[in-house]
Structures are given as structure tokens and as C-alpha cells.
Protein backbone atom coordinates (compact mmCIF):
# COMPACT_ATOMS: atom_id res chain seq x y z
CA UNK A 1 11.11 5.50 -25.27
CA UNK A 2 9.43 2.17 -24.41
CA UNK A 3 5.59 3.69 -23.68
CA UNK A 4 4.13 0.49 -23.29
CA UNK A 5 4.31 -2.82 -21.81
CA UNK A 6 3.27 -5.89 -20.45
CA UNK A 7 0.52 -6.62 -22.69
CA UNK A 8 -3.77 -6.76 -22.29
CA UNK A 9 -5.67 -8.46 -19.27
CA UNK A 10 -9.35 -9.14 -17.76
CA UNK A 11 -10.57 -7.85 -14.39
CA UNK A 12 -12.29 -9.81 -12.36
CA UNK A 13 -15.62 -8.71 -10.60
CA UNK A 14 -14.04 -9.66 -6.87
CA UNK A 15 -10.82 -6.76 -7.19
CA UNK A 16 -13.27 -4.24 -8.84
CA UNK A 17 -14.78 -1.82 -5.56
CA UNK A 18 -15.70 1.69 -8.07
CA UNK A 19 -16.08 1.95 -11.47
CA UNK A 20 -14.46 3.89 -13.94
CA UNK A 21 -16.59 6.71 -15.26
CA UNK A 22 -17.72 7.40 -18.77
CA UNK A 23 -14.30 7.59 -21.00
CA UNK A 24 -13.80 11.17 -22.10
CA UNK A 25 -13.89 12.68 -25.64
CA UNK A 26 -10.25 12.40 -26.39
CA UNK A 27 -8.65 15.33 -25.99
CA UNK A 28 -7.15 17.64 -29.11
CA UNK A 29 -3.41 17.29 -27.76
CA UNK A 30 -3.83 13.58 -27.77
CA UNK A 31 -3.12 13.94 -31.31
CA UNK A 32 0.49 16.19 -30.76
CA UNK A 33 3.48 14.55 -32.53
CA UNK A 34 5.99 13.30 -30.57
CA UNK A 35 7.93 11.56 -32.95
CA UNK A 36 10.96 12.00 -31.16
CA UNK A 37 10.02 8.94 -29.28
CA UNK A 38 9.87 6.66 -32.16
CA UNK A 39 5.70 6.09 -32.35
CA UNK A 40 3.71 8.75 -33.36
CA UNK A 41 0.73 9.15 -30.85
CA UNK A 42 -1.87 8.78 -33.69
CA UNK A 43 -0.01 5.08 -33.30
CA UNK A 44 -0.83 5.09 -29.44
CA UNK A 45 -4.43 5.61 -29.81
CA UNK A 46 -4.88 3.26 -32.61
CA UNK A 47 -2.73 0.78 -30.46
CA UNK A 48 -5.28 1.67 -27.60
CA UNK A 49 -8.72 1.28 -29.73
CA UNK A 50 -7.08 -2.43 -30.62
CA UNK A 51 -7.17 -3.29 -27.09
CA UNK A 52 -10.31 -1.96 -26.14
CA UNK A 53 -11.96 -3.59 -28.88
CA UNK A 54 -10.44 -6.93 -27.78
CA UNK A 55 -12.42 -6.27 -24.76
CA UNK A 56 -8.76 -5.26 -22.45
CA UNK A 57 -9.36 -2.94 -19.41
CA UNK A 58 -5.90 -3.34 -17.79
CA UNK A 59 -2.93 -2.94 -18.77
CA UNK A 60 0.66 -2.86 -17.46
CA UNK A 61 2.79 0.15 -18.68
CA UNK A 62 6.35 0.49 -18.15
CA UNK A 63 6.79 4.17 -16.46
CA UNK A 64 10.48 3.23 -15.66
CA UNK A 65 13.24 3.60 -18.81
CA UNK A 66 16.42 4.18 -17.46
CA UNK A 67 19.63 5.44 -18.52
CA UNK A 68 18.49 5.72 -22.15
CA UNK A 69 19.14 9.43 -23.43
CA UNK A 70 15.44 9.48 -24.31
CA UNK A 71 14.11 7.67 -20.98
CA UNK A 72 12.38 8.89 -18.35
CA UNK A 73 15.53 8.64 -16.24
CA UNK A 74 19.10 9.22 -18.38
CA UNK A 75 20.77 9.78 -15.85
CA UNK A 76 20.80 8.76 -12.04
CA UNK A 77 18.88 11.36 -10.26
CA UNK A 78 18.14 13.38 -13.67
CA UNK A 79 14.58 12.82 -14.89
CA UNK A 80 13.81 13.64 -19.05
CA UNK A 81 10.34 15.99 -19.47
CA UNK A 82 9.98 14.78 -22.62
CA UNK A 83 9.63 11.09 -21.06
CA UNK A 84 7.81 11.97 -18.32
CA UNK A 85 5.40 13.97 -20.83
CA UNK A 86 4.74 11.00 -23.12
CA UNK A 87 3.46 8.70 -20.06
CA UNK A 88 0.95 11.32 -19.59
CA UNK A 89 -0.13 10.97 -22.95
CA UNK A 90 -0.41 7.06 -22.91
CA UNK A 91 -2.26 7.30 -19.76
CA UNK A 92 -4.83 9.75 -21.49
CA UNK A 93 -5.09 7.58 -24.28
CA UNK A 94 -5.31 4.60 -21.77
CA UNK A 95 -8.80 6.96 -20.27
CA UNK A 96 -10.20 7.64 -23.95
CA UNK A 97 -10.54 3.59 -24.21
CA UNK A 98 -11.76 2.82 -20.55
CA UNK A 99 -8.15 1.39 -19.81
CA UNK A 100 -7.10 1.25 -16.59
CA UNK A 101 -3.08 0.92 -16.21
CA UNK A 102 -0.90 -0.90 -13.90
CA UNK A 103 2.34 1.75 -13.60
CA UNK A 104 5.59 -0.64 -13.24
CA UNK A 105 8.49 2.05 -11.48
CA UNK A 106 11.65 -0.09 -11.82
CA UNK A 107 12.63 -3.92 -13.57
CA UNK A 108 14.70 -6.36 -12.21
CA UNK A 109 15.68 -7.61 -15.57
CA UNK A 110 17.71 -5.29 -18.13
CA UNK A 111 15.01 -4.68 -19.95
CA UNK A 112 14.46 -0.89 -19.76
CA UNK A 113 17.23 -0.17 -17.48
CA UNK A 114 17.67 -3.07 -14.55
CA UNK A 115 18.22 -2.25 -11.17
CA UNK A 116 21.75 -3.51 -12.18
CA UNK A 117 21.98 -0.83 -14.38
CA UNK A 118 20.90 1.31 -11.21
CA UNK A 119 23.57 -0.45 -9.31
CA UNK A 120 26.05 0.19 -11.75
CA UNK A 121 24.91 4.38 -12.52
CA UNK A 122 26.13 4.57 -8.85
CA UNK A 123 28.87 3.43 -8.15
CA UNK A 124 30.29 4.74 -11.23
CA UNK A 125 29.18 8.17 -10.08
CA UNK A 126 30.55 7.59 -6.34
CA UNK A 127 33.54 6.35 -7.94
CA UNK A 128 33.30 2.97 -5.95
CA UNK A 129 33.99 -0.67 -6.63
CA UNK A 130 31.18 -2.57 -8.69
CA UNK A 131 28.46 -4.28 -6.77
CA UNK A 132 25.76 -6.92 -7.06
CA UNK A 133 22.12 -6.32 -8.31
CA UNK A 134 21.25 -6.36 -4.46
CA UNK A 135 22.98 -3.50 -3.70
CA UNK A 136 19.71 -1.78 -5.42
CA UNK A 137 17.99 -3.45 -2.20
CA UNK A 138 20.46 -2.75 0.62
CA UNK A 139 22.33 0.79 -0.37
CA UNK A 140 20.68 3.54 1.79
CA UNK A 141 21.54 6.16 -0.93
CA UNK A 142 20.52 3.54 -4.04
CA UNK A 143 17.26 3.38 -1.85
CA UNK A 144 17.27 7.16 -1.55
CA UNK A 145 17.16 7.53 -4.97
CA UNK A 146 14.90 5.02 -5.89
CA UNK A 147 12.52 7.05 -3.43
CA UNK A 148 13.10 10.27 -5.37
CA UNK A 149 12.38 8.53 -8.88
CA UNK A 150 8.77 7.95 -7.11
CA UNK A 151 8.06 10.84 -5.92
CA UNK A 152 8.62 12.59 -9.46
CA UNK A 153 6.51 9.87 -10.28
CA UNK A 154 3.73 9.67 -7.96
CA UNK A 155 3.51 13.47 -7.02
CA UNK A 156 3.49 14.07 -11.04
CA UNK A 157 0.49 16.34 -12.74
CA UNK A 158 -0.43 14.86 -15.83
CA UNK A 159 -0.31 17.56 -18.68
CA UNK A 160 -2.40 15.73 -20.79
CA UNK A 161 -5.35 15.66 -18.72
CA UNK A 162 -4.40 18.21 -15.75
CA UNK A 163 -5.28 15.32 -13.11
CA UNK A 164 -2.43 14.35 -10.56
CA UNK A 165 -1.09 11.50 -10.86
CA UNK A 166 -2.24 10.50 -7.29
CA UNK A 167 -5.98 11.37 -7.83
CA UNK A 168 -6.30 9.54 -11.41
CA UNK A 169 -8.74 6.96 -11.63
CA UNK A 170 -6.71 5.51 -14.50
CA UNK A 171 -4.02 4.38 -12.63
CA UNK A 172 -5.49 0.70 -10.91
CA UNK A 173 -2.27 -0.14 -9.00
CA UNK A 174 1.36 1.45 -8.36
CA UNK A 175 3.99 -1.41 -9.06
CA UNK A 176 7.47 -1.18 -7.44
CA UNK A 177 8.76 -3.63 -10.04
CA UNK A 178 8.63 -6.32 -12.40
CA UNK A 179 9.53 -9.71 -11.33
CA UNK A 180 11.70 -8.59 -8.14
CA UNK A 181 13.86 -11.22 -6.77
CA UNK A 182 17.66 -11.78 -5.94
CA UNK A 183 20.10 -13.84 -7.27
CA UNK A 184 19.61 -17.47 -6.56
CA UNK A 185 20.67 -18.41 -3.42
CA UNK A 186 21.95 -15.02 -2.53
CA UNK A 187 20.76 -14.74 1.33
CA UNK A 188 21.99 -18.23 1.75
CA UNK A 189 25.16 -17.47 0.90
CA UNK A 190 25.11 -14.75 3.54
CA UNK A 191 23.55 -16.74 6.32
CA UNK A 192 20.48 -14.84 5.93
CA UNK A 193 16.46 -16.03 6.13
CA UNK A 194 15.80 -16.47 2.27
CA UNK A 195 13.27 -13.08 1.14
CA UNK A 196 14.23 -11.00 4.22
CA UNK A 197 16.15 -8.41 2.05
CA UNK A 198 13.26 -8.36 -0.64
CA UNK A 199 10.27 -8.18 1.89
CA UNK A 200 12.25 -5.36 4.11
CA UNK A 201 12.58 -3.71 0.90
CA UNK A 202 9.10 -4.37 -0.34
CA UNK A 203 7.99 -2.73 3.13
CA UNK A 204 10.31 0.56 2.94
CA UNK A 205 8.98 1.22 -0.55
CA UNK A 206 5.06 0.35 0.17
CA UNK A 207 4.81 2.46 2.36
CA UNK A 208 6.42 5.71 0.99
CA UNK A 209 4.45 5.21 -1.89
CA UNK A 210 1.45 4.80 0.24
CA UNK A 211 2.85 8.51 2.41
CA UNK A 212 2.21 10.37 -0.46
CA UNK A 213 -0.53 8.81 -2.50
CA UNK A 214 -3.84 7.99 -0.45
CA UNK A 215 -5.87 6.67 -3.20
CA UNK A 216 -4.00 4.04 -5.13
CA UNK A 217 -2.63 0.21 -4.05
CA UNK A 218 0.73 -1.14 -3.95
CA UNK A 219 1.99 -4.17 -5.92
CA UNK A 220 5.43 -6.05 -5.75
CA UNK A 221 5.20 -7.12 -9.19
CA UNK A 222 7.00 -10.50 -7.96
CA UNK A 223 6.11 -13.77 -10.20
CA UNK A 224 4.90 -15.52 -6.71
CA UNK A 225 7.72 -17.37 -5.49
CA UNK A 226 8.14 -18.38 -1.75
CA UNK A 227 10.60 -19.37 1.12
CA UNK A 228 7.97 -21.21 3.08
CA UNK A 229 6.04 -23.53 0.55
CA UNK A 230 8.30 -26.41 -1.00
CA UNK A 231 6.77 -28.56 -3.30
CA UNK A 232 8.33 -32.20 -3.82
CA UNK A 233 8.00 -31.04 -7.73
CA UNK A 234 9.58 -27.48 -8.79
CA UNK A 235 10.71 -27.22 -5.17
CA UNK A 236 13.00 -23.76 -6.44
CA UNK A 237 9.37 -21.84 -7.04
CA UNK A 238 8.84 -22.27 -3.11
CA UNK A 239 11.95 -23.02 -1.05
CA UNK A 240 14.02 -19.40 -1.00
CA UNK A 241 16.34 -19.89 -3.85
CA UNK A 242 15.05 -16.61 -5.67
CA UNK A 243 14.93 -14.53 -2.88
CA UNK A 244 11.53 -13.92 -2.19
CA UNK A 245 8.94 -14.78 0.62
CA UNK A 246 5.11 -14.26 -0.39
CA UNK A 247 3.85 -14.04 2.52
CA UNK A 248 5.88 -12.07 4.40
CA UNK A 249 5.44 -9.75 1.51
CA UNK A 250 0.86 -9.93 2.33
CA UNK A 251 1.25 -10.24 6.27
CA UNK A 252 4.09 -7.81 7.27
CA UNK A 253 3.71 -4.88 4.27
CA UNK A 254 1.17 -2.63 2.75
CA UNK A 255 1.37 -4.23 -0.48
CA UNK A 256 -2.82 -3.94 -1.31
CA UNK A 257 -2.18 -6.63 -4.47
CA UNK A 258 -0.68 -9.79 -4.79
CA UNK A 259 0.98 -10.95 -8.12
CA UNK A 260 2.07 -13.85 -9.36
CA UNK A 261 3.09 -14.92 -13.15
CA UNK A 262 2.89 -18.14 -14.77
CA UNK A 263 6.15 -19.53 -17.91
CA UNK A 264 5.42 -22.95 -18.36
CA UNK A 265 8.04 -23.04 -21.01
CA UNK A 266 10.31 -20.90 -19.35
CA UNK A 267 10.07 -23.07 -16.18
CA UNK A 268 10.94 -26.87 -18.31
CA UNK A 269 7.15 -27.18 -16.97
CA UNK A 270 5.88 -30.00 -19.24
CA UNK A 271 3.71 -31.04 -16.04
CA UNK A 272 2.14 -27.55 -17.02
CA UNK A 273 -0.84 -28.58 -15.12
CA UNK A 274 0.75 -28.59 -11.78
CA UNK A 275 0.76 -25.11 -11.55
CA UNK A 276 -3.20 -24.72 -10.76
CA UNK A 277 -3.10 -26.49 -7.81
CA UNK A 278 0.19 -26.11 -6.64
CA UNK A 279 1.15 -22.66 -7.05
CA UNK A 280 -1.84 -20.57 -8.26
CA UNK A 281 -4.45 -21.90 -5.89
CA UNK A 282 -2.24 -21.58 -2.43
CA UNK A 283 -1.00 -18.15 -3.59
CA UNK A 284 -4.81 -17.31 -4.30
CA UNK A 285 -5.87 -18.78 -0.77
CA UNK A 286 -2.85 -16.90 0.56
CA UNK A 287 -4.58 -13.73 -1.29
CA UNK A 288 -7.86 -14.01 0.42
CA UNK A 289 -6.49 -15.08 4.09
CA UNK A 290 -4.48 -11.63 4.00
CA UNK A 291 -7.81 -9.71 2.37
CA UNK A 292 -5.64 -8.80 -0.88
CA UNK A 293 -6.85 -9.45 -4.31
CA UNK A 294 -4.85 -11.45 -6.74
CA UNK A 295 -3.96 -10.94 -10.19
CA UNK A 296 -2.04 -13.14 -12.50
CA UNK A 297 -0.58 -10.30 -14.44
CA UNK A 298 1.86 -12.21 -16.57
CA UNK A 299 1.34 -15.69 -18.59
CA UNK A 300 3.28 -16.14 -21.61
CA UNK A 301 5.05 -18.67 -24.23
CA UNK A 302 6.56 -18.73 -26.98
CA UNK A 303 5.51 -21.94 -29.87
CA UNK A 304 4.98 -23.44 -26.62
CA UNK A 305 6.77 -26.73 -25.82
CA UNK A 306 5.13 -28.22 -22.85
CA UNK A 307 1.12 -27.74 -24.73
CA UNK A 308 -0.55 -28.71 -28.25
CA UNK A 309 0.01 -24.91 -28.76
CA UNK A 310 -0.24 -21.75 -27.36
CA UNK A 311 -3.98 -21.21 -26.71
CA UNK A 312 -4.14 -24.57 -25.29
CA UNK A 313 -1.61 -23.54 -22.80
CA UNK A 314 -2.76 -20.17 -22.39
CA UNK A 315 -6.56 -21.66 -21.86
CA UNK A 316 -5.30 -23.61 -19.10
CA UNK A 317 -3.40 -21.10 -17.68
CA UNK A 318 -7.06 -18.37 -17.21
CA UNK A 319 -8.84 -20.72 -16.48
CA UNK A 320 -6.74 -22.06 -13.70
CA UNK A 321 -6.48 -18.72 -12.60
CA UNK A 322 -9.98 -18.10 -12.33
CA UNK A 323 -10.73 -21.32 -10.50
CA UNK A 324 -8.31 -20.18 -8.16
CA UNK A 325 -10.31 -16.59 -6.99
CA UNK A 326 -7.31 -14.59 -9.24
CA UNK A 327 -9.23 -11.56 -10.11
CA UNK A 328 -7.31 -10.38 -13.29
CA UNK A 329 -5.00 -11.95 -15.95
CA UNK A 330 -2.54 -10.01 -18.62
CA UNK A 331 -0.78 -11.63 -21.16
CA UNK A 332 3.20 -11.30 -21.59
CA UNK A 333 2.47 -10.20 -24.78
CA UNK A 334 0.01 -8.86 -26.95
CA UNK A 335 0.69 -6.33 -29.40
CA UNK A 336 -1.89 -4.67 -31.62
CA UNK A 337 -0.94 -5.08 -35.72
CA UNK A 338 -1.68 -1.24 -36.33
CA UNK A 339 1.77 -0.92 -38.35
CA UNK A 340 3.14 -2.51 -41.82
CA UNK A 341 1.49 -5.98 -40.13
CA UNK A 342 4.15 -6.27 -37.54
CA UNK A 343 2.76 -6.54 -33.87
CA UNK A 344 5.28 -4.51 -31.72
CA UNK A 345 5.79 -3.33 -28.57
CA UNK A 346 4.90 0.76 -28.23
CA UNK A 347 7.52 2.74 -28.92
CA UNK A 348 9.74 0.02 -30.22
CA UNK A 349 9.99 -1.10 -33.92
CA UNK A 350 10.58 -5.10 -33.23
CA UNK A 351 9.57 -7.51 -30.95
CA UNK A 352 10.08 -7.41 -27.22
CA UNK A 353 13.75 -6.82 -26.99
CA UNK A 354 13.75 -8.95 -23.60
CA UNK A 355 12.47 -12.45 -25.01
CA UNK A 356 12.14 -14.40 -27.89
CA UNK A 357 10.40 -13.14 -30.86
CA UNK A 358 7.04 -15.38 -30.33
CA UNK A 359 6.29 -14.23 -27.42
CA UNK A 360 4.87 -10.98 -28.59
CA UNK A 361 2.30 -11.73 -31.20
CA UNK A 362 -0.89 -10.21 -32.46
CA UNK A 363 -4.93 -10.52 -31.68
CA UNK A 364 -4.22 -12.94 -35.27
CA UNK A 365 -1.76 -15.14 -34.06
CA UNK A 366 -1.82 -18.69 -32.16
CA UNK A 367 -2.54 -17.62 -28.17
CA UNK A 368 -5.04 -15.21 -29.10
CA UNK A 369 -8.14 -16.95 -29.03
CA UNK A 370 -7.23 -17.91 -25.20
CA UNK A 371 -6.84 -14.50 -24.70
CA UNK A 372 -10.16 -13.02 -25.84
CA UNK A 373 -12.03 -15.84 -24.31
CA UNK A 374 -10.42 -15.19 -21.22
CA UNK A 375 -11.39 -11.25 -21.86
CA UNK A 376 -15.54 -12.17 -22.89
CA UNK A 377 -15.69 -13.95 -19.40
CA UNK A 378 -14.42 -11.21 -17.49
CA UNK A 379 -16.98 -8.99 -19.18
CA UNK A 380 -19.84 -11.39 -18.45
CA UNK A 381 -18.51 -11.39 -14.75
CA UNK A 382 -18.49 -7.39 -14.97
CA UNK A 383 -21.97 -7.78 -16.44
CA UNK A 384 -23.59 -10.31 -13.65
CA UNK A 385 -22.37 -7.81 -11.06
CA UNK A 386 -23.77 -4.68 -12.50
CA UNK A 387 -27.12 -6.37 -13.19
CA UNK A 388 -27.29 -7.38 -9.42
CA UNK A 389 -26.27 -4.55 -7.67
CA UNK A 390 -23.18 -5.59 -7.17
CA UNK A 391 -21.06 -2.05 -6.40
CA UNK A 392 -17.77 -4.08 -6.64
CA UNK A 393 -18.20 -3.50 -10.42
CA UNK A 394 -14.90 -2.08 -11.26
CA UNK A 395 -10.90 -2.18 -10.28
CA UNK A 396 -10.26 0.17 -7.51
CA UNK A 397 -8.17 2.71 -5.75
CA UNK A 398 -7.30 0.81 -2.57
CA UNK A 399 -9.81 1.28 0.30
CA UNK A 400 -8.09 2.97 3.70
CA UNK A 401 -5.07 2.47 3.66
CA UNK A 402 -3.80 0.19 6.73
CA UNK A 403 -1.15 0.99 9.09
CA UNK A 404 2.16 0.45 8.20
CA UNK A 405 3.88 -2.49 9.83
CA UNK A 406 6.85 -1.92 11.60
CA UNK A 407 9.97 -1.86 9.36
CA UNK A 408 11.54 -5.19 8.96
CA UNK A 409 14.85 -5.18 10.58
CA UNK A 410 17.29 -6.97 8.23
CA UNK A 411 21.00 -8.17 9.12
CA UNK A 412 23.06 -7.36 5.88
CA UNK A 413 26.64 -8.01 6.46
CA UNK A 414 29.21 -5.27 4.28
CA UNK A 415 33.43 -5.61 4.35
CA UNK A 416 33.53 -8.95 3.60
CA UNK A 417 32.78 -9.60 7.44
CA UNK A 418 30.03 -10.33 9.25
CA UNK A 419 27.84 -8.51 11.51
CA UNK A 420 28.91 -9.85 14.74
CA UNK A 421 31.89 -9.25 14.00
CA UNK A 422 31.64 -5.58 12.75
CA UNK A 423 30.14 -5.19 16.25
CA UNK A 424 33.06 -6.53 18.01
CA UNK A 425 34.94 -4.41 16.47
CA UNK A 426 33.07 -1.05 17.54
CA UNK A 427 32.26 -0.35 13.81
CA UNK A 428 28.49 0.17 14.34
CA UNK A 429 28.30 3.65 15.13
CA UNK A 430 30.66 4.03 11.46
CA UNK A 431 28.83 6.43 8.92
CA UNK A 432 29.68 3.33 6.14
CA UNK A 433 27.53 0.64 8.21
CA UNK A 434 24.66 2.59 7.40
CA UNK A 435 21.62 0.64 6.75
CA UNK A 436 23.98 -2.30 7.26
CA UNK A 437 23.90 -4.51 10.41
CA UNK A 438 21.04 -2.90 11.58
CA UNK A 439 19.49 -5.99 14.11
CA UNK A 440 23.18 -6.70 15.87
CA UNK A 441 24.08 -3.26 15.93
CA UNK A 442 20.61 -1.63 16.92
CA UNK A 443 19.76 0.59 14.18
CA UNK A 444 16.61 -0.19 13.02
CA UNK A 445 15.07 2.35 11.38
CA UNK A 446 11.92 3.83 12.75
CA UNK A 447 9.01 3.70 10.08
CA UNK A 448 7.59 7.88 9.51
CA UNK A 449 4.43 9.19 10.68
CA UNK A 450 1.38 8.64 8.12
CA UNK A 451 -0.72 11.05 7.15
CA UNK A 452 -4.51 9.90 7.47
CA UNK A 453 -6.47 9.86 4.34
CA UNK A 454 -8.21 12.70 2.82
């Protein structure tokens, strides 16, 4: 099982409201063997001391492995106790080092599953044709179970510690995925408003999570793009093609945090520098008009091709970020050398399996220094608050939750036809057009009651 992922980050004095008490004694079952799961835990605490000593207090950790006989999830529907069991340990080891975690429930990518791979679990159970990745999005029963994945999730008990899931101060932020998006140019192709799927989705999901978990935020996950910002340079990051809108996803859902991610390399970015004030300040200033914190929660690069090197890019990148009000940054990838000098992911015995080699590397290696400078400034920003007062000293539960938004009411044509004409047809009231044609044909659903806060 993948336990970890993501990599280490800084948090910023402007997303921290409470602090994190005193880290506990570690706890004599942190030391159990589990090495079923390919790390021992004695590996996951060392991997955790590395971190803290680096000065980390956040990081992302994959919660979501599906359809891997040892994953959380290896089948649709049927969840592995043995998984489940080994998140509670990482996030009691995350507690022992005063680590807060950033739970990521699904992955666009195939990386750990896929929501492809969700897509495909389906309809090979239902015994129906094969789909696209959006299908995840627009399926009422995909959605269903997506739904009952979180709630094993967020209505969990840890065994480790005893503390619910919902109640744990180590848990910053609930994350629905990483780097959602559709195909590009998929609502075009459909005659649809580019992000409407992904932000009616985004909205569904927020706010069940939010229904049974009154402490914690919601995140997307999303790397930032838009529908309504072009750019004359890099136009794709703003103009629809992947799918997403960010602002629809901060005005018109819960979502508490706003994330965006940064791939120079990735991008053919040699104009690296473009990105602070074209796409991390206006998603920052987006941030704060909407009252949501920020966090840049992935930057990464391989022997970078667009810098000098990687620290030079990965410099930039932080402190672009923090110019911009972003009030936490994580590296795509760092992974503590506790084994045979190899840095690896947790749980996984060679680099990350989802990108090239050198972009996992070690607290040694070129793009570290950026890294732990970026880390000492966040503590001295930690510090300055604490010495003034300040009680937004450490990264919070979300305050009171706001209301939910009405449900976004999304036209998604199925049969090959479109909506109109499914309605001239008198196919509406069909048990297949469910959650299909919902504007034309009137069946928007109607969001459920919320309970108020304890």
C-alpha cells in the first residue's frame, strides 16, 4: 500500500486559526509490524522524524489506493481493514512529529487507482459498455459510490489513537482529489460551459463531506486552471480546455481551500517567471476576494530544463508564492533517505511510479536547499505571530461552516443525443436519464438539509 504522498510543505501564518497541541508520546502500537504493506512502521516514523526535522508541518497523504488487492479499496464498494488500519497509523505517526496531513480521497491520474480505473471497476461489474474518465463525474451510481468510499473514510475511528477521524486535529484539510480535471476540450465537444461538470461535481462532494464532518475544510486538489482568465501566453492554463473553472469552484461551493500547483517543466514553461504574476498572484487575489486561504501544494521538476537547476526554480517558485498571500507550499517530492540511501516514496521500494525518477529526491539532493529555506521562513512567520499575539498561529479546522450553495444544475447529454432532443422525445421521466439532462428536463436535484455545527 502507497501510505504516503505528495511530499513536505510550510504553513503560512495567514491559513493557521488554532494550533496544534503538544505532540504526544508515541504510542507502543506505533511500533506493530505491518510488513504486509511493504514498509515496516519503524520505517514510517523514521520517515516522519526526517520531515519534522526538516522543519515540514504538512503533508499530503494519499488515503485513496484503489483496486490493488492490498489497497484501501480492492474492489468497487469493498474496503480492505488492513488498509484502512495502516492510514491510522501514518496519521499517528504524522501527530508524534507535529504533522498535520492533507487526506487526498481519489486521483485523477492512474496513479493509485484513477477515477478511470473507477470508471472502468463499474461498468465491468454492471456489465456495460466502457466509458470515459468523466463518467466518474456524471454517473449517479459512480457518484454514489464515490460518496460511500467517504463516508468509510470520514466517519472512520482511528485505532491507533481512538480519535474519529472527523474530530482529529491532525487532519488540516479533506481533499476530494488530486489534480481533478477532464479531458481537454471535453465540455466543448458537448456544447457545454467549460468546468460546469467539474464545479457541479466539486459542489455535490463539498458538501457531503461537509454533512458529516463539522470540523474540517474541503479542498479540490485542482492545479488552478480556469475557464474565465486567458492569458495571451499559456492561454490553455485559463481558457476551459482542462475542464475546470476556479472560481466557480470559490464562489458557488463549500470548498474552504483553494489549490493550485506549479510544473514549469512539465508545462514547456521556459518563461518560468510568468507564472508569479500571471497565474499565482490572480488565483491568490481570487483566494482572498472569496475569504479562502491558498496553498500551493504541489511544485516540482525534474533536472529542470527551463532554470540553472532545481533550487533555482524551486526558489522562485516559494517565493512567488509567498509574494502572492499563498499560505502553504509542498513539494512534489521529497522523500526522506531512511533506507539503503534510496529516497522513496512510503510504502513503495522505487521512485514515484507516476513521474520521472528525479522528481522524487532526498533532503541531499539538488531542490532541497529551496525547500528548507522555504520551510525556516514559514517557521519565522509561525514565530512573529506567536510572539505578537497573533491566535492565527496554526492550520485550522475550518471555521462555521457556510451554507451550501444551491446544487449546480448541469446539462449532460447521454445516447449519443442531445438533451433537447431526449426531451422531445418524452425520455425525461426514463429511469436511464438519471442525473442526465437535468436543466432541460427539470430534475435538478435538491441539495439535503445540513446539520448545524456542534
Amino acid at each position: 500500500m502507497r501510505t504516503g504522498g505528495g511530499g513536505g510543505g510550510d504553513v503560512r501564518r495567514r491559513a493557521l486559526k488554532t494550533r496544534l497541541p503538544p505532540p504526544p508520546a508515541p504510542p507502543a502500537s506505533l511500533f506493530r509490524s505491518l510488513s504486509a504493506f511493504g514498509v515496516s512502521e519503524d520505517e514510517i516514523v523514521a520517515q516522519m522524524a526526517v520531515h519534522a526535522d526538516a522543519g515540514v508541518n504538512l503533508l499530503r497523504v494519499w488515503f485513496a489506493n484503489d483496486f490493488d488487492p492490498a489497497g484501501t479499496q480492492p474492489s468497487l464498494g469493498v474496503f480492505n481493514e488492513q488498509a484502512l488500519a495502516r492510514i491510522d497509523f501514518v496519521m499517528a505517526a504524522a501527530a508524534a512529529h507535529g504533522i498535520r496531513v492533507v487526506g487526498v480521497l481519489s486521483n485523477f491520474w492512474p496513479f493509485a487507482g484513477g477515477w478511470q480505473a473507477w470508471v472502468d471497476a463499474y461498468t465491468a461489474a454492471a456489465s456495460k459498455p466502457s466509458q470515459p474518465l468523466e463518467f466518474f463525474l456524471t454517473s449517479p451510481d459512480l457518484r454514489a459510490a464515490f460518496k460511500r468510499w467517504v463516508a468509510a473514510i470520514v466517519r472512520r475511528t482511528n485505532t491507533v489513537t481512538g480519535l474519529p477521524y472527523a474530530d482529529d486535529p491532525t487532519l488540516a484539510v479533506w481533499e476530494l482529489a488530486n489534480e481533478p480535471h477532464t479531458t481537454d476540450g471535453f465540455e466543448a465537444r458537448l456544447g457545454l460551459r467549460p468546468g460546469s461538470i467539474m464545479c457541479a461535481w466539486v459542489a455535490e462532494m463539498a458538501a457531503f463531506i461537509l454533512s458529516l464532518d463539522g470540523t474540517h475544510m474541503v479542498a479540490t486538489g485542482e492545479e488552478g486552471y480556469a475557464s474565465d482568465a486567458p492569458t495571451a501566453a499559456h492561454a490553455w492554463i485559463g481558457n476551459g480546455l482542462k475542464g475546470n473553472d476556479f472560481t466557480c469552484h470559490l464562489e458557488r461551493t463549500p470548498v474552504g481551500v483553494a489549490t493550485v500547483h506549479a510544473y514549469p517543466d512539465s508545462w514547456a514553461m521556459p518563461d518560468f517567471e510568468w507564472l508569479g504574476p500571471n497565474f499565482l498572484t490572480p488565483r491568490a487575489a481570487a483566494a482572498a476576494k472569496a475569504g479562502k486561504p491558498i496553498i500551493l501544494e504541489e511544485y516540482g521538476s525534474g533536472t529542470s530544463s527551463v532554470a540553472r537547476n532545481r533550487d533555482a526554480l524551486f526558489a522562485y517558485l516559494t517565493m512567488a508564492a509567498d509574494a502572492a498571500g499563498a499560505d502553504a507550499s509542498l513539494v512534489w517530492a521529497v522523500a526522506p533517505r531512511t533506507r539503503a540511501g534510496v529516497g522513496v516514496l512510503p510504502g513503495s521500494d522505487a521512485p514515484c511510479p507516476a513521474c520521472p525518477p528525479q522528481f522524487v529526491f532526498t533532503y541531499d539532493e539538488v531542490g532541497s536547499d529551496a525547500v528548507l529555506a522555504a520551510n525556516k521562513r514559514a517557521a519565522m512567520y509561525r514565530r512573529a505571530a506567536l510572539r505578537a499575539g497573533d491566535p492565527a498561529s496554526g492550520l485550522i479546522p475550518r471555521p462555521t461552516p457556510p451554507p451550501t450553495p444551491p446544487p449546480l444544475c448541469v446539462d449532460v447529454p447521454t445516447g449519443g443525443y442531445s438533451c433537447d432532443q431526449q426531451a422531445a422525445w418524452g425520455k425525461c421521466s426514463e429511469a436511464w436519464m438519471a442525473g442526465y439532462c437535468q436543466a432541460t428536463c427539470g430534475t435538478c436535484p435538491t441539495p439535503p438539509p445540513r446539520e448545524a455545527p456542534p
